[in-house]
Protein backbone atom coordinates (compact mmCIF):
# COMPACT_ATOMS: atom_id res chain seq x y z
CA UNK A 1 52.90 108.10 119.56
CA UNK A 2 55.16 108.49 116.63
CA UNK A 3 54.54 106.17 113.39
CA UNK A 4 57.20 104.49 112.24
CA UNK A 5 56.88 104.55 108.30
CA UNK A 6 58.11 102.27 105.77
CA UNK A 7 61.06 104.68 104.96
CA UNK A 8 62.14 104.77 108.59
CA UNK A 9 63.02 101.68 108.41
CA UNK A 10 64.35 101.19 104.82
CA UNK A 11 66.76 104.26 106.29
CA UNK A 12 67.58 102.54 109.43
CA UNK A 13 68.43 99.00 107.34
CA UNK A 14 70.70 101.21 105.09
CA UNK A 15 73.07 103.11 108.12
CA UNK A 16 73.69 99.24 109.02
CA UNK A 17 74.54 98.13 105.90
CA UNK A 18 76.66 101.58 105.64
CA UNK A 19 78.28 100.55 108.79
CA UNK A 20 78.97 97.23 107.65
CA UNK A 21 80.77 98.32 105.06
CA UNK A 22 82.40 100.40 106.39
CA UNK A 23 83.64 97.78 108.94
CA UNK A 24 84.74 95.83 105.54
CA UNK A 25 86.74 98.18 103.89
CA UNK A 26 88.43 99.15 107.49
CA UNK A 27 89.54 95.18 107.79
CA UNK A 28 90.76 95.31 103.96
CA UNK A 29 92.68 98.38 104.53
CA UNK A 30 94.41 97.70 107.88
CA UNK A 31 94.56 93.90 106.57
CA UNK A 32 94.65 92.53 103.48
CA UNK A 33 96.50 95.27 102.06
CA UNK A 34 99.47 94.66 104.65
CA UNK A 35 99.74 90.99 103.33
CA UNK A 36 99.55 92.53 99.46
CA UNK A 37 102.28 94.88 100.61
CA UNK A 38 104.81 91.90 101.78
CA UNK A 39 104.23 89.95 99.14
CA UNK A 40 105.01 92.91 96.50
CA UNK A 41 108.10 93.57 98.59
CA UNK A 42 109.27 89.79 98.22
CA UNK A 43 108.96 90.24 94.61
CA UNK A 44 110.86 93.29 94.32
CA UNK A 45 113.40 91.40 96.13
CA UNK A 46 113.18 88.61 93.71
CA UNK A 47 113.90 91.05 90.57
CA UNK A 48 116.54 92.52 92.06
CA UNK A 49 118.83 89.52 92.51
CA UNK A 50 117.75 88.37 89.41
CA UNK A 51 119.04 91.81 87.90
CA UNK A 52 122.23 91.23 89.84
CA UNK A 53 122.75 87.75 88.55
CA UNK A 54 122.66 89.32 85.10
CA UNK A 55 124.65 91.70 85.11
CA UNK A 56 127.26 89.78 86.92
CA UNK A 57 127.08 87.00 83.78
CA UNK A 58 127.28 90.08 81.78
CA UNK A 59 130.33 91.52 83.29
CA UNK A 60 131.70 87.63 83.35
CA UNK A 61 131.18 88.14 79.72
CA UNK A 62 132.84 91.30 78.75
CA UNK A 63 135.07 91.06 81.01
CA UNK A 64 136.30 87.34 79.17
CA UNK A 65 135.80 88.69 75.84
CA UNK A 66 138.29 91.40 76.35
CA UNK A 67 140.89 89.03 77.43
């Protein structure tokens, strides 16, 4: 009968804890990073009416000052 040595098993505890993460970084990539995405997206949003808002004062502006 085979002997199972020491490094057997230190090799078989590190393919689960390679498995595990691999399990992690599988739930952060089809996860997390989908909630990171929307809330970069929102933000973009944000900026952009903001940098509509100013340039409409900014026209407002010009536009009065040339009157």
């Amino acid at each position: 009968m085979p002997e199972v040595s020491k490094y057997d098993l230190e090799i078989q505890a590190l393919k689960g804890e390679i498995t595990l993460l691999g399990e992690r970084i599988s739930t952060i990539k089809d996860n997390h990073l989908h909630h990171i995405e929307e809330k970069i997206n929102g933000l973009i949003k944000v900026m952009y009416t903001i940098g509509f808002m100013v340039l409409g004062q900014l026209l407002w502006v010009v536009t009065r000052a040339l009157m």
